[in-house]
C-alpha atoms as a PDB file:
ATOM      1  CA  UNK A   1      73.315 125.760 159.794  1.00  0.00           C
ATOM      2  CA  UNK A   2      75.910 124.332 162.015  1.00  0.00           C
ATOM      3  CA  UNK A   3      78.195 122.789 159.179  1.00  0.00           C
ATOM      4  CA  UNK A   4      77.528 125.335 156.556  1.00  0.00           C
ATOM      5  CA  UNK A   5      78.993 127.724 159.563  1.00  0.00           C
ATOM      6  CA  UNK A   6      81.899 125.819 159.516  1.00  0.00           C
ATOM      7  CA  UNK A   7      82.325 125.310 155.988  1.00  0.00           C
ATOM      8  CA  UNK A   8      82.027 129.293 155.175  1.00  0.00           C
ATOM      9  CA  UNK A   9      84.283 129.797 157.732  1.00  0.00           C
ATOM     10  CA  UNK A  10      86.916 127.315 156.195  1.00  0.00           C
ATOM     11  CA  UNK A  11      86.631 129.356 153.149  1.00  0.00           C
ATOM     12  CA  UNK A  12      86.757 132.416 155.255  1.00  0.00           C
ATOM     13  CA  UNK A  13      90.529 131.150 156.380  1.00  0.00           C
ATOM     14  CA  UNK A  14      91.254 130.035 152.619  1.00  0.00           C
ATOM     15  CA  UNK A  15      90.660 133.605 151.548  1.00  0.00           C
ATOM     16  CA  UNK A  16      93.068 134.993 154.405  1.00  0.00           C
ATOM     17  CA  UNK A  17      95.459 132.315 153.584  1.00  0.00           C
ATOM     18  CA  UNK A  18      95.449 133.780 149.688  1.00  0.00           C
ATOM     19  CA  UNK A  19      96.253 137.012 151.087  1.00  0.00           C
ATOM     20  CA  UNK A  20      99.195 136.025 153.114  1.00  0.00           C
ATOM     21  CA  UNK A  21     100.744 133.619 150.167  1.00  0.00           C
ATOM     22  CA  UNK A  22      99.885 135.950 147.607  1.00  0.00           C
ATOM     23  CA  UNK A  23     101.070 139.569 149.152  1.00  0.00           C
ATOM     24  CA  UNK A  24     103.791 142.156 148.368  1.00  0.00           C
ATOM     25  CA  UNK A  25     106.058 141.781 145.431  1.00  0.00           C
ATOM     26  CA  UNK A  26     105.626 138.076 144.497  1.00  0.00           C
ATOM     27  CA  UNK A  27     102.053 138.551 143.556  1.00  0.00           C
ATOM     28  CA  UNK A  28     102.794 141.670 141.685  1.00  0.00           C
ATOM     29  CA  UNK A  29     105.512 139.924 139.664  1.00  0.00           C
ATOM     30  CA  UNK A  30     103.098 136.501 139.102  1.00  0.00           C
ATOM     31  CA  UNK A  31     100.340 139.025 137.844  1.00  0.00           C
ATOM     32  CA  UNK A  32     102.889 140.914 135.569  1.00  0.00           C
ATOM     33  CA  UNK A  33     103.914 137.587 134.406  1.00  0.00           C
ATOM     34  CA  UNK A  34     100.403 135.918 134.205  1.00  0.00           C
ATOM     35  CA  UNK A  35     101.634 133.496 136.778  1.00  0.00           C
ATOM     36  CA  UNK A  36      98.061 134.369 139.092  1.00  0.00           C
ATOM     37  CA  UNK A  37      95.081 135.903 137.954  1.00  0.00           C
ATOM     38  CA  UNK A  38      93.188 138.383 140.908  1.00  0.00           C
ATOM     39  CA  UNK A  39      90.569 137.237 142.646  1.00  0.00           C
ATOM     40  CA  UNK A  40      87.420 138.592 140.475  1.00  0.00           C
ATOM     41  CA  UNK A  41      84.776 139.994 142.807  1.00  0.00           C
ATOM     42  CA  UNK A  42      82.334 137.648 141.323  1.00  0.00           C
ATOM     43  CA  UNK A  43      83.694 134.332 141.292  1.00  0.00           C
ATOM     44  CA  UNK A  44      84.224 134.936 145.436  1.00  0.00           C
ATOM     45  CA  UNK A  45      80.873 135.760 145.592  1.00  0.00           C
ATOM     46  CA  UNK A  46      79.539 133.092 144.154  1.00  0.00           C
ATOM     47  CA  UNK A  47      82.488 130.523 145.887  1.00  0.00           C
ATOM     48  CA  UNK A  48      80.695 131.336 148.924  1.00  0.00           C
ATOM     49  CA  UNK A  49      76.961 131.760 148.640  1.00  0.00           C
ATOM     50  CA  UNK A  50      77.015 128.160 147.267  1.00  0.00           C
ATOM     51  CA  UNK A  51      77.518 127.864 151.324  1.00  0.00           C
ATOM     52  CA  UNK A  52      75.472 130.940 152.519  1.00  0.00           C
ATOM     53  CA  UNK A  53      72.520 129.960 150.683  1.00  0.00           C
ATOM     54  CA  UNK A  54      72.802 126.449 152.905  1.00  0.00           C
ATOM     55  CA  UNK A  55      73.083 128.681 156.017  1.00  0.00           C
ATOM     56  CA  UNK A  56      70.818 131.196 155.181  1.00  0.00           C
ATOM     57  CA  UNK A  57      67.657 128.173 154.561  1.00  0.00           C
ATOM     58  CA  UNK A  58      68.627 126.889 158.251  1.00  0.00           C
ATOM     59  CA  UNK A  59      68.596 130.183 159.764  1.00  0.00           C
ATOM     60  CA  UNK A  60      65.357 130.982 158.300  1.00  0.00           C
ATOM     61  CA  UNK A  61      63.698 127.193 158.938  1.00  0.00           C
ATOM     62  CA  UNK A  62      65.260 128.112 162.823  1.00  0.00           C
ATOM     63  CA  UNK A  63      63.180 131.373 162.654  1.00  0.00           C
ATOM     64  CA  UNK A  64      59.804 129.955 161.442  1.00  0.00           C
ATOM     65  CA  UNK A  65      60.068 126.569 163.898  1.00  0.00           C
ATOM     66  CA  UNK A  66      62.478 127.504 166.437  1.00  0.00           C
ATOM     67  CA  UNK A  67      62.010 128.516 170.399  1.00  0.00           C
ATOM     68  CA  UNK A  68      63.127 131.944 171.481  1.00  0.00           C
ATOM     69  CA  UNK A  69      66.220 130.410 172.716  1.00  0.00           C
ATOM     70  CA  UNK A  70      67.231 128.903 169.545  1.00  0.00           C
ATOM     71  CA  UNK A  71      66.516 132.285 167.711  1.00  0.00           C
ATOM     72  CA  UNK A  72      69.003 134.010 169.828  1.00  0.00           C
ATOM     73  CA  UNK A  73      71.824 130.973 169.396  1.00  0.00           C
ATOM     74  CA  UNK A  74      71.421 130.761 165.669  1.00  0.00           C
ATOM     75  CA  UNK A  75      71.487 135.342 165.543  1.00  0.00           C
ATOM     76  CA  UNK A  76      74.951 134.326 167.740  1.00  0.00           C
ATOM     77  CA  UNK A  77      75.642 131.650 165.315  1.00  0.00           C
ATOM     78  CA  UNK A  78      75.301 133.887 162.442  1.00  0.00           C
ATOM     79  CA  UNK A  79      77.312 137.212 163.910  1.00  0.00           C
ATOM     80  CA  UNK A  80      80.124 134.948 165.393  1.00  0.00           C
ATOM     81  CA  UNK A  81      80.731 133.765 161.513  1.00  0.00           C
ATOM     82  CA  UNK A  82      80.815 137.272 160.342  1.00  0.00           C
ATOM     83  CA  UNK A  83      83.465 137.952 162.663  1.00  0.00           C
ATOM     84  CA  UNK A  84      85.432 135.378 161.174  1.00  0.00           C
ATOM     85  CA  UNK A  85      85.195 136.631 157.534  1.00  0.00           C
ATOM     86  CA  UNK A  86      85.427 140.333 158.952  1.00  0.00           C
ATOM     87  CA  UNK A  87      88.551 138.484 160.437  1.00  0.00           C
ATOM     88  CA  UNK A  88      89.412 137.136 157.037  1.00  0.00           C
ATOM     89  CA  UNK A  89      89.042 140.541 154.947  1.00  0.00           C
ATOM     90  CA  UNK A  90      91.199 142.834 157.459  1.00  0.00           C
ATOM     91  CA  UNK A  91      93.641 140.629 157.048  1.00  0.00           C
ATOM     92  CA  UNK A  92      96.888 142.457 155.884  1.00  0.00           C
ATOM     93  CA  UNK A  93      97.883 139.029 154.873  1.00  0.00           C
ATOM     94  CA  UNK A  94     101.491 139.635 156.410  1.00  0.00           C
ATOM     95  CA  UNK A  95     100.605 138.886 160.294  1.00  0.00           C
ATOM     96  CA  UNK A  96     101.687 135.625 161.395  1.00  0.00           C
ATOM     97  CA  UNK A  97      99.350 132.512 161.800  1.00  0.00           C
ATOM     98  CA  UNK A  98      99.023 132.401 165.701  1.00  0.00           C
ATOM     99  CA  UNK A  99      96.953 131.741 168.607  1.00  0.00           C
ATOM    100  CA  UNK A 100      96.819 135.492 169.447  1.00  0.00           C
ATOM    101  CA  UNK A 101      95.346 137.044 165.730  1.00  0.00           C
ATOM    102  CA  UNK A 102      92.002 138.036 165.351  1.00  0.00           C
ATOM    103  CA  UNK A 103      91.059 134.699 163.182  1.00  0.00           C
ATOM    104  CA  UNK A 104      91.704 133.026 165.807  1.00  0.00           C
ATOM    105  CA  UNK A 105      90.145 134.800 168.230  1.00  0.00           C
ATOM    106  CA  UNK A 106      86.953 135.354 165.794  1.00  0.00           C
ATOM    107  CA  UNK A 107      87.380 131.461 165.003  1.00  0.00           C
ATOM    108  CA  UNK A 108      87.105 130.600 168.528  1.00  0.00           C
ATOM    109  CA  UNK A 109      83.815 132.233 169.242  1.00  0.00           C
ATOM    110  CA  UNK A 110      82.595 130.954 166.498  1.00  0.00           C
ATOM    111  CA  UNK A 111      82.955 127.011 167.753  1.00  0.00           C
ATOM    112  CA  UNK A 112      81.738 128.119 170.733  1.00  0.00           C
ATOM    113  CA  UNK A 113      78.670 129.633 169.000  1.00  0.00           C
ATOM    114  CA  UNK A 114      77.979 126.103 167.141  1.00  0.00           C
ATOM    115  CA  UNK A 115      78.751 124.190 170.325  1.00  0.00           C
ATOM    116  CA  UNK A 116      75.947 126.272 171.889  1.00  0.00           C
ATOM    117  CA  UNK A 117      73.798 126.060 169.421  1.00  0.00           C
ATOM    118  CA  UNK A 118      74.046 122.413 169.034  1.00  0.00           C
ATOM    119  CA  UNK A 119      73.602 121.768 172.299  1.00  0.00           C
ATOM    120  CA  UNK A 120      70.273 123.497 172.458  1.00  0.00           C
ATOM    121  CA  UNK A 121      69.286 121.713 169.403  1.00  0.00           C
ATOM    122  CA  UNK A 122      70.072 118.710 171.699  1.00  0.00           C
ATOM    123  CA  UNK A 123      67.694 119.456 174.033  1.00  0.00           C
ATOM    124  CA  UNK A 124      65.080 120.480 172.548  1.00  0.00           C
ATOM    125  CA  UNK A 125      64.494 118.028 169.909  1.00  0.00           C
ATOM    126  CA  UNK A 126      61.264 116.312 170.740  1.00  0.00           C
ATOM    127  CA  UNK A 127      59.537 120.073 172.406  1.00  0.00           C
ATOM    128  CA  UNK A 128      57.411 122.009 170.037  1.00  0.00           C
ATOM    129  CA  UNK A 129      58.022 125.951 169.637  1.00  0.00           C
ATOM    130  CA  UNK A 130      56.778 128.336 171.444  1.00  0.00           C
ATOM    131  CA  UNK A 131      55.790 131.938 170.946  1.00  0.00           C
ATOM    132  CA  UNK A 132      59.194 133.955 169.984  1.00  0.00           C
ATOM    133  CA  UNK A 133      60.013 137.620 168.846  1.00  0.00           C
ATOM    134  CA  UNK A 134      62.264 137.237 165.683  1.00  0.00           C
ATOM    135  CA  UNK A 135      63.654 140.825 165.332  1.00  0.00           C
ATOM    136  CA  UNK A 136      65.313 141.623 168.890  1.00  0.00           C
ATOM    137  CA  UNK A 137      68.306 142.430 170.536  1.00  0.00           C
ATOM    138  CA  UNK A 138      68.529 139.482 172.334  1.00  0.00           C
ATOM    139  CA  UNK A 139      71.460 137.240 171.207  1.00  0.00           C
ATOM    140  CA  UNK A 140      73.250 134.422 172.627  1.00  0.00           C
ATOM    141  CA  UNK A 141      77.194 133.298 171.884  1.00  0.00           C
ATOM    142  CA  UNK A 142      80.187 133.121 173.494  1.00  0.00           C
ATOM    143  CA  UNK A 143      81.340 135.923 176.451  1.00  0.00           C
ATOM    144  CA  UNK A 144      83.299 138.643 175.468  1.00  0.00           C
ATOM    145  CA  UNK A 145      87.283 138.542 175.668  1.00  0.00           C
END
């Protein structure tokens, strides 16, 4: 769960990276001229669930095995990286790359999420489970800005 995290979330800041190099009247000219196809809808989806469906087998063997604790870190886990592709997809693709922009920020909490997360893994490697609630409010990850 922890590196395919990390590895959507790489593909999270390739997708804002598209938007920024291929914005405004460049793009428009290179698809007049057949110099860039669009993204197709389908081939992203399927770019990333390669990765997802990685995540989304940890997250599940976390909820069948895991303590309570872990359940909450690995729910953190999960909505820290969709902050960083909600990041990715409001991108205007014209804001500057700095340590102030909301992938950043969203990137941020999401190491922090992992760290946590690994950490409790860490710890609890040799105890056995104990009895958890799966759907609750209760999630861990990094304090708000």
């Amino acid at each position: 769960m922890l590196s395919g995290a990390l590895r959507l979330a790489h593909k999270a800041e390739a997708l804002r990276q598209t938007k920024y190099w291929r914005s405004g009247l460049r793009e428009v000219g290179n698809q007049l001229l057949r110099g860039h196809k669009p993204l197709d809808p389908m081939v992203l989806h399927d770019w990333l669930a390669k990765d997802m469906a990685t995540v989304e087998a940890a997250w599940s063997e976390i909820w069948t095995s895991g303590d309570q604790d872990g359940i909450a870190l690995a729910n953190g886990l999960m909505t820290a990286f969709n902050g960083v592709m909600d990041a990715a997809m409001k991108s205007s693709g014209k804001e500057p790359f700095d340590a102030a922009d909301g992938m950043m920020v969203a990137s941020r909490r999401l190491a922090e999420a992992r760290r946590q997360l690994a950490l409790h893994a860490r710890r609890v490697a040799k105890l056995g489970p104990r009895d958890v609630d799966l759907f609750t409010d209760r999630e861990y990850g990094p304090p708000a800005d």
